[in-house]
C-alpha atoms as a PDB file:
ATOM      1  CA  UNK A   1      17.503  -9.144  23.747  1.00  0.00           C
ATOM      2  CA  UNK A   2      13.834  -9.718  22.350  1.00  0.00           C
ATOM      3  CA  UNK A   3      12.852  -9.294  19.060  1.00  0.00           C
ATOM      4  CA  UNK A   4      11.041  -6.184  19.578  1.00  0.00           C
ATOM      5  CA  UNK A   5      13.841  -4.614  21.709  1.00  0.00           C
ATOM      6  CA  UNK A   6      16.320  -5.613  18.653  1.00  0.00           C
ATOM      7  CA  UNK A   7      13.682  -3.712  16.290  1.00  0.00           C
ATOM      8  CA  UNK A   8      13.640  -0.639  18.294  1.00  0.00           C
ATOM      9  CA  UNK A   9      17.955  -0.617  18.821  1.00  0.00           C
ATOM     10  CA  UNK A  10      19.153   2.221  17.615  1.00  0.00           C
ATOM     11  CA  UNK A  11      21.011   2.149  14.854  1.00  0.00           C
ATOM     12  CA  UNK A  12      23.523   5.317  14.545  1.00  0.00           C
ATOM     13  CA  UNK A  13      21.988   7.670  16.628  1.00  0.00           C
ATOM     14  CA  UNK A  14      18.654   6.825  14.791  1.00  0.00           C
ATOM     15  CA  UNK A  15      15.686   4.094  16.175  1.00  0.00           C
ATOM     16  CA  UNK A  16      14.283   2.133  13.400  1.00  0.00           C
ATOM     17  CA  UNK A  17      10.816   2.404  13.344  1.00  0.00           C
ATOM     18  CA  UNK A  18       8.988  -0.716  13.833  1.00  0.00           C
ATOM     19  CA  UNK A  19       5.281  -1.708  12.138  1.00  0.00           C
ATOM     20  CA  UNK A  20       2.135  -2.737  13.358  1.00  0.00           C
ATOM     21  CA  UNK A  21       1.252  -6.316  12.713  1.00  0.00           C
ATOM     22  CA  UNK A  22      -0.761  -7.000  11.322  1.00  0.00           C
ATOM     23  CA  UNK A  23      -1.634  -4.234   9.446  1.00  0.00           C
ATOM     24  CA  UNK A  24      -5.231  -2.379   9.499  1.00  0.00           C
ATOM     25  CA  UNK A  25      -7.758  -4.652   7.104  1.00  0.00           C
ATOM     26  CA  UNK A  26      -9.802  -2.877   5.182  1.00  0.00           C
ATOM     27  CA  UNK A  27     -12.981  -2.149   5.319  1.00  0.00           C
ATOM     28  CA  UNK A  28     -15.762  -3.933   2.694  1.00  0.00           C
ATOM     29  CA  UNK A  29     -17.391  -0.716   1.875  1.00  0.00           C
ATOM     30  CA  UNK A  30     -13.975   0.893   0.850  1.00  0.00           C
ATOM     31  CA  UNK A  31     -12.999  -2.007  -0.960  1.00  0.00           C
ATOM     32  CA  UNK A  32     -16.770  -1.735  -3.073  1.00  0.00           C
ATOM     33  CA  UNK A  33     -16.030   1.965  -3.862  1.00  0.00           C
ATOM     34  CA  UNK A  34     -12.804   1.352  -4.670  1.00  0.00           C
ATOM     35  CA  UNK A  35     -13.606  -1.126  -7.439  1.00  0.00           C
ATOM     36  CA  UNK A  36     -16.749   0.709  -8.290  1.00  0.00           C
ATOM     37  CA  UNK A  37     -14.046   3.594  -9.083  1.00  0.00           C
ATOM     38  CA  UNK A  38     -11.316   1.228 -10.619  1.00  0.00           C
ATOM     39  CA  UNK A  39     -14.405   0.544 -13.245  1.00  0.00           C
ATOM     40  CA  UNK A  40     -15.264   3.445 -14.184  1.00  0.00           C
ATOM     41  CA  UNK A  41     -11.717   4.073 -14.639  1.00  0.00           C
ATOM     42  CA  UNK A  42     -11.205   0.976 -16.746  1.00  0.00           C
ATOM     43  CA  UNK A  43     -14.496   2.043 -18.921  1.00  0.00           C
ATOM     44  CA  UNK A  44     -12.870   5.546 -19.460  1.00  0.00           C
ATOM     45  CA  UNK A  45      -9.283   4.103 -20.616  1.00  0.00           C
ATOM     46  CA  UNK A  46     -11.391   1.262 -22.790  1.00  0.00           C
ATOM     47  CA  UNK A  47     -13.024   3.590 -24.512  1.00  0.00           C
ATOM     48  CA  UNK A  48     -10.404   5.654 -25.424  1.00  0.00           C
ATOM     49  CA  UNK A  49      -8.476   2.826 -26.963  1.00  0.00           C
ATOM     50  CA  UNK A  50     -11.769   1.613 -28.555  1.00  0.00           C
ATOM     51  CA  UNK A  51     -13.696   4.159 -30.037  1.00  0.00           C
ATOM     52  CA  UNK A  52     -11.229   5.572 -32.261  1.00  0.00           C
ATOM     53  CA  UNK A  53     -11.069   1.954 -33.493  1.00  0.00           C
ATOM     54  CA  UNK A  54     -14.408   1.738 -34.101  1.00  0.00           C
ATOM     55  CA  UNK A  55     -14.049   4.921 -36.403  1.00  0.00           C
ATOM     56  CA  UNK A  56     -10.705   3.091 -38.197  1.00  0.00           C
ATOM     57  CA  UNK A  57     -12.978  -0.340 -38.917  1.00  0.00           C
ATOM     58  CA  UNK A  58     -15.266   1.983 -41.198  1.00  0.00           C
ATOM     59  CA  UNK A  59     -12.899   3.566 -42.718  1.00  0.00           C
ATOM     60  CA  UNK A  60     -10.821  -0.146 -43.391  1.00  0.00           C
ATOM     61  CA  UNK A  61     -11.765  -2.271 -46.522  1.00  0.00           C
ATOM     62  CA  UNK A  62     -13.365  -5.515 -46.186  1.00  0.00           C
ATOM     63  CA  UNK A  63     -10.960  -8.021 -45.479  1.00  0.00           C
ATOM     64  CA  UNK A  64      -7.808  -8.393 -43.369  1.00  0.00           C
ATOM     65  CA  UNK A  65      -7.090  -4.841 -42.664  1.00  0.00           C
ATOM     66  CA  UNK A  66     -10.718  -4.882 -40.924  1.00  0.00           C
ATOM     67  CA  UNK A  67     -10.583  -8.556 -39.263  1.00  0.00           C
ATOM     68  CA  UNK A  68      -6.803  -7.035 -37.784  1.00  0.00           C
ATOM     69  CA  UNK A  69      -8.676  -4.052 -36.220  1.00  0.00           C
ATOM     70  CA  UNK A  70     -11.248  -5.951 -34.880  1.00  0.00           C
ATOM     71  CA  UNK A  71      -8.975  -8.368 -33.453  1.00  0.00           C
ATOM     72  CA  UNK A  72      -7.152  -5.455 -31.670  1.00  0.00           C
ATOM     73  CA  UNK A  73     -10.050  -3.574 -30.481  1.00  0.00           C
ATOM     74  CA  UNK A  74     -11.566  -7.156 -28.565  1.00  0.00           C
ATOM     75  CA  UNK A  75      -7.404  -7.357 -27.318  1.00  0.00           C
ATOM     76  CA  UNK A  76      -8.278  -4.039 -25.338  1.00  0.00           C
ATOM     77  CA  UNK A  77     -11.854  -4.863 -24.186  1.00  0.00           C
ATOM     78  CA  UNK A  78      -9.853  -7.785 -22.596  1.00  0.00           C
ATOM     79  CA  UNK A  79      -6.625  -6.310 -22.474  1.00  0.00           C
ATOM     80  CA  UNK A  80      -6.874  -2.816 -21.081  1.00  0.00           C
ATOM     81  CA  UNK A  81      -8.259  -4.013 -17.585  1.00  0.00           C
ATOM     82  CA  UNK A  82      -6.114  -6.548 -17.130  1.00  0.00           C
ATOM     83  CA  UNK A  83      -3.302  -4.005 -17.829  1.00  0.00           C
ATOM     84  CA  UNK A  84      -4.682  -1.434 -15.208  1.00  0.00           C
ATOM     85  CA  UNK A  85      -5.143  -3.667 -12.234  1.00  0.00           C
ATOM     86  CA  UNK A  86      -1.966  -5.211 -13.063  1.00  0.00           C
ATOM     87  CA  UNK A  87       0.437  -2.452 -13.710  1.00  0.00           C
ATOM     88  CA  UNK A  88      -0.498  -0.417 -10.837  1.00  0.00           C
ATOM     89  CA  UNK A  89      -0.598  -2.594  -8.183  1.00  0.00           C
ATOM     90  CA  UNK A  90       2.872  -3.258  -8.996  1.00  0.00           C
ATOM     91  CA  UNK A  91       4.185  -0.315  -9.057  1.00  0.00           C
ATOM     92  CA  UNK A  92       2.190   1.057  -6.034  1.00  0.00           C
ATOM     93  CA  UNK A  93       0.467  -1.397  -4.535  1.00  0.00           C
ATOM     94  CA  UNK A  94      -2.835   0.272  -5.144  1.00  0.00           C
ATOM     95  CA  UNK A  95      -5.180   1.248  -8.441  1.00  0.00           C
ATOM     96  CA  UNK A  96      -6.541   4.474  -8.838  1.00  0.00           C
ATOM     97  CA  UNK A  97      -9.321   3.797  -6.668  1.00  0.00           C
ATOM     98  CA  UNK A  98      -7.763   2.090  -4.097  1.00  0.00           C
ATOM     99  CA  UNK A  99      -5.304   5.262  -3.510  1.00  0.00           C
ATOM    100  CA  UNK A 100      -8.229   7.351  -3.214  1.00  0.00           C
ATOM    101  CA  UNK A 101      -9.681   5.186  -0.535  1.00  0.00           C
ATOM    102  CA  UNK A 102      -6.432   4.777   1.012  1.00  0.00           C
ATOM    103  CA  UNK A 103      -6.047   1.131   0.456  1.00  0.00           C
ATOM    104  CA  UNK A 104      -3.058  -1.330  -0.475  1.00  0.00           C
ATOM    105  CA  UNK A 105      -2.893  -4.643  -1.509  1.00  0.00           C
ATOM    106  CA  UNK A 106      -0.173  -6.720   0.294  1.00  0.00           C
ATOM    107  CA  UNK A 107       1.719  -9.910   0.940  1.00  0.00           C
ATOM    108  CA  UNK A 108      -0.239 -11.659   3.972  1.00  0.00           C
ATOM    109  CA  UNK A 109       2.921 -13.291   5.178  1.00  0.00           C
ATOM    110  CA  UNK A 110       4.653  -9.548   6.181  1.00  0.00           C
ATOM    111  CA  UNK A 111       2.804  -7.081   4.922  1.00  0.00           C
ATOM    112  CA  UNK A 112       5.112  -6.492   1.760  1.00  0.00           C
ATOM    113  CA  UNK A 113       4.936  -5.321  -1.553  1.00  0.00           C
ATOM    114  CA  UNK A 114       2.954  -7.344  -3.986  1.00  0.00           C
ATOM    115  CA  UNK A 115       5.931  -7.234  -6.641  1.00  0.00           C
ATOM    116  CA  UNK A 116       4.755  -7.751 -10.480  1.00  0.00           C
ATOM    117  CA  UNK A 117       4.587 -11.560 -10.369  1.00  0.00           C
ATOM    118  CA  UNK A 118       1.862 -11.629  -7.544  1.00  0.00           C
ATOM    119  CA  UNK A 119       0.410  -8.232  -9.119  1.00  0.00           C
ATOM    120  CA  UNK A 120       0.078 -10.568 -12.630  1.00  0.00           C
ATOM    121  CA  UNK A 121      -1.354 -13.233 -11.249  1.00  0.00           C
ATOM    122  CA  UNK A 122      -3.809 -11.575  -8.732  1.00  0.00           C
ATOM    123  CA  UNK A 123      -5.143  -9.896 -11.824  1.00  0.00           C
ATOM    124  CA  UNK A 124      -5.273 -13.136 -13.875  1.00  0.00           C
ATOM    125  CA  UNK A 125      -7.313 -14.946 -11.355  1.00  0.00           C
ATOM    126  CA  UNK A 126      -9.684 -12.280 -10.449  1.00  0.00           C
ATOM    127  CA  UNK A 127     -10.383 -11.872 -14.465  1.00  0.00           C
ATOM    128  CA  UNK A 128     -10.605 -15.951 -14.454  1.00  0.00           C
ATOM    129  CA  UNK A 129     -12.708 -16.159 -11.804  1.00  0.00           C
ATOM    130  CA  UNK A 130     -15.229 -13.618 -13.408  1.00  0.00           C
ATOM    131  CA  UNK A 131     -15.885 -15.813 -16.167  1.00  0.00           C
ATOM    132  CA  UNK A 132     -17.014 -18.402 -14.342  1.00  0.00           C
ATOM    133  CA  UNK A 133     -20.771 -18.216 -13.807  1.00  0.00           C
ATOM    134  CA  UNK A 134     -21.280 -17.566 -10.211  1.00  0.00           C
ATOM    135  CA  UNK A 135     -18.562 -17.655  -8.920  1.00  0.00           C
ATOM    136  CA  UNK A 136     -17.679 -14.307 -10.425  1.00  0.00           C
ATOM    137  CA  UNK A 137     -20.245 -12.475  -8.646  1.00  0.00           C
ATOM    138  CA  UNK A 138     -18.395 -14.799  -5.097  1.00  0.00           C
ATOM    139  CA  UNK A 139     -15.447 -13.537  -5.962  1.00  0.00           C
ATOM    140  CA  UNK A 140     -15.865  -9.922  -4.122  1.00  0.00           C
ATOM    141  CA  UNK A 141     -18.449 -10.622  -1.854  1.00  0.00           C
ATOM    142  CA  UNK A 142     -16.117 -13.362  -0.551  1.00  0.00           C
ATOM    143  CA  UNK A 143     -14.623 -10.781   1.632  1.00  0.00           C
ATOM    144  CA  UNK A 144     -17.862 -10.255   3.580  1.00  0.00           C
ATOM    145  CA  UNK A 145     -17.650 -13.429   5.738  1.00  0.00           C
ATOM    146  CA  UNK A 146     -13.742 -14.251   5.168  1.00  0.00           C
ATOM    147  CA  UNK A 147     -12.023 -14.509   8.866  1.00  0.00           C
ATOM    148  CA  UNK A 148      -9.732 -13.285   9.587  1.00  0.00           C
ATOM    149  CA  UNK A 149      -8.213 -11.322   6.413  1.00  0.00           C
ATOM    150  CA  UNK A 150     -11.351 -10.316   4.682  1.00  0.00           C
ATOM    151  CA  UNK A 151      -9.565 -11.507   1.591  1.00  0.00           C
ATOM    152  CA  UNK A 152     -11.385 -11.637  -1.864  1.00  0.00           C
ATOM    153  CA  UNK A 153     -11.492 -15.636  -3.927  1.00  0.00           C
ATOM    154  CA  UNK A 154      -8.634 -13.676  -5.812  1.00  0.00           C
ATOM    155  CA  UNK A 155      -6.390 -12.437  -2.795  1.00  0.00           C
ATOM    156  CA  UNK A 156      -6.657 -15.979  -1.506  1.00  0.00           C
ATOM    157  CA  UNK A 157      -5.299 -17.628  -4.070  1.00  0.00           C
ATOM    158  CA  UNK A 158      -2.522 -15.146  -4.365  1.00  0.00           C
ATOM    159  CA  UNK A 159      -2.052 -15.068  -0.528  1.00  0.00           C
ATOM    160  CA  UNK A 160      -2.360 -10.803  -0.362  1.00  0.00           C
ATOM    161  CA  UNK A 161      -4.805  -8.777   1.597  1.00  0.00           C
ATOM    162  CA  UNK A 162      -6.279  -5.079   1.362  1.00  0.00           C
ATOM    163  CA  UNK A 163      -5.072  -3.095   3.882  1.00  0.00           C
ATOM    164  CA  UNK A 164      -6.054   0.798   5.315  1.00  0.00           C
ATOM    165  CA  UNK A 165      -2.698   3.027   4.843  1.00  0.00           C
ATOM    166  CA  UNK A 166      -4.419   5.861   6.122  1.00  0.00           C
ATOM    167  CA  UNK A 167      -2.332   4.672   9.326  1.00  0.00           C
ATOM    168  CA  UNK A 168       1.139   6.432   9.307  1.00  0.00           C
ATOM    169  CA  UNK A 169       2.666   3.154   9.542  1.00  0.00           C
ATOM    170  CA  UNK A 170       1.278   2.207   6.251  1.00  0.00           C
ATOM    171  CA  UNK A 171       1.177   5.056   4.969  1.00  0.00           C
ATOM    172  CA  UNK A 172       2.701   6.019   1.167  1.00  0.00           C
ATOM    173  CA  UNK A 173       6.165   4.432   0.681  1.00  0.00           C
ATOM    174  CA  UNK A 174       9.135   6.613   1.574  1.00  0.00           C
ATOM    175  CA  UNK A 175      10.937   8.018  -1.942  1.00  0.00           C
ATOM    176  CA  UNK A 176      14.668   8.109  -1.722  1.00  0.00           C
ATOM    177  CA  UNK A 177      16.516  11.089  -3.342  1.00  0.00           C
ATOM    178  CA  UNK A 178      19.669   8.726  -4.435  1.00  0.00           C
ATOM    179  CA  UNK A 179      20.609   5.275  -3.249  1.00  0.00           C
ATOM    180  CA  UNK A 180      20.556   4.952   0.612  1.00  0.00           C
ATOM    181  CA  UNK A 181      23.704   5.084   2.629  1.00  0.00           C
ATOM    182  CA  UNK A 182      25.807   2.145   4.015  1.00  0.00           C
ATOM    183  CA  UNK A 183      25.636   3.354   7.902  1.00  0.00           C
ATOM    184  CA  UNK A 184      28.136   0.187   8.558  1.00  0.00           C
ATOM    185  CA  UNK A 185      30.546   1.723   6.343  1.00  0.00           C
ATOM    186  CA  UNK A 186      31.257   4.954   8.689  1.00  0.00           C
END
């Protein structure tokens, strides 16, 4: 039996759907206006974490009350960013922006789940790499002559690509009411 006849066995009545591979890449101009819309996000959550801080400093004595404030509002202008593009591509495998545009960020190897330790350091190295002069400004463009993945400086070194889910195959993850059955144990 093949692979792909083994995949498509049915398994208690039921066939077990099998994916494309590789997945749909996405396309450059989604990928800008998703990150375009991940930073306006990113200013609008910023800024609310910031501005009432900046109304707290004047209201703080001179001193280490102030110098503490200060301390946590440049935390968030770092921080808060970091924390967005982190904590939802974790959980969903997409940002804000990326859902809207139908996009996902996955494993290159089989089109999996990111998982918070790639999610972490995805983020890490796409906020390193925008420190560095020029190559921050490579770092997203890299994807317009990248073959065959269109993958980003940042995707590369995290081995993850930016795939279209507005395939059904890839589409949203399926949400389980309870944990799934054992069909071996019938």
């Amino acid at each position: 039996m093949t692979a792909e006849q083994s995949a498509q066995a049915p398994v208690d009545g039921f066939t077990v759907p099998t994916a494309h591979y590789p997945p749909p890449l996405a396309d450059v101009g989604k990928r800008l206006l998703a990150r375009i819309l991940d930073g306006l996000i990113a200013v609008v959550i910023t800024a609310a974490i910031v501005v009432p801080g900046l109304f707290l400093v004047d209201r703080v004595e001179e001193g280490t009350g102030r110098r503490t404030v200060v301390a946590f509002l440049v935390a968030a202008l770092l921080l808060a960013p970091l924390a967005y593009e982190t904590v939802l591509t974790a959980i969903w495998g997409a940002t804000l922006g990326k859902r809207v545009m139908k996009l996902r960020v996955v494993r290159v190897a089989d089109g999996g789940p990111v998982g918070w330790g790639r999610s972490i350091l995805r983020s890490l190295a796409h906020w390193v790499l925008s420190l560095i002069p020029c190559v921050g400004y490579l770092d997203p463009l890299w994807c317009l002559w990248d073959k065959p993945n269109r993958q980003t400086l940042h995707d590369k070194c995290v081995r993850t690509v930016v795939i279209r889910v507005d395939d059904p195959v890839y589409g949203e993850p399926a949400h389980l009411d309870g944990p799934p059955v054992d069909w071996r144990r019938t």
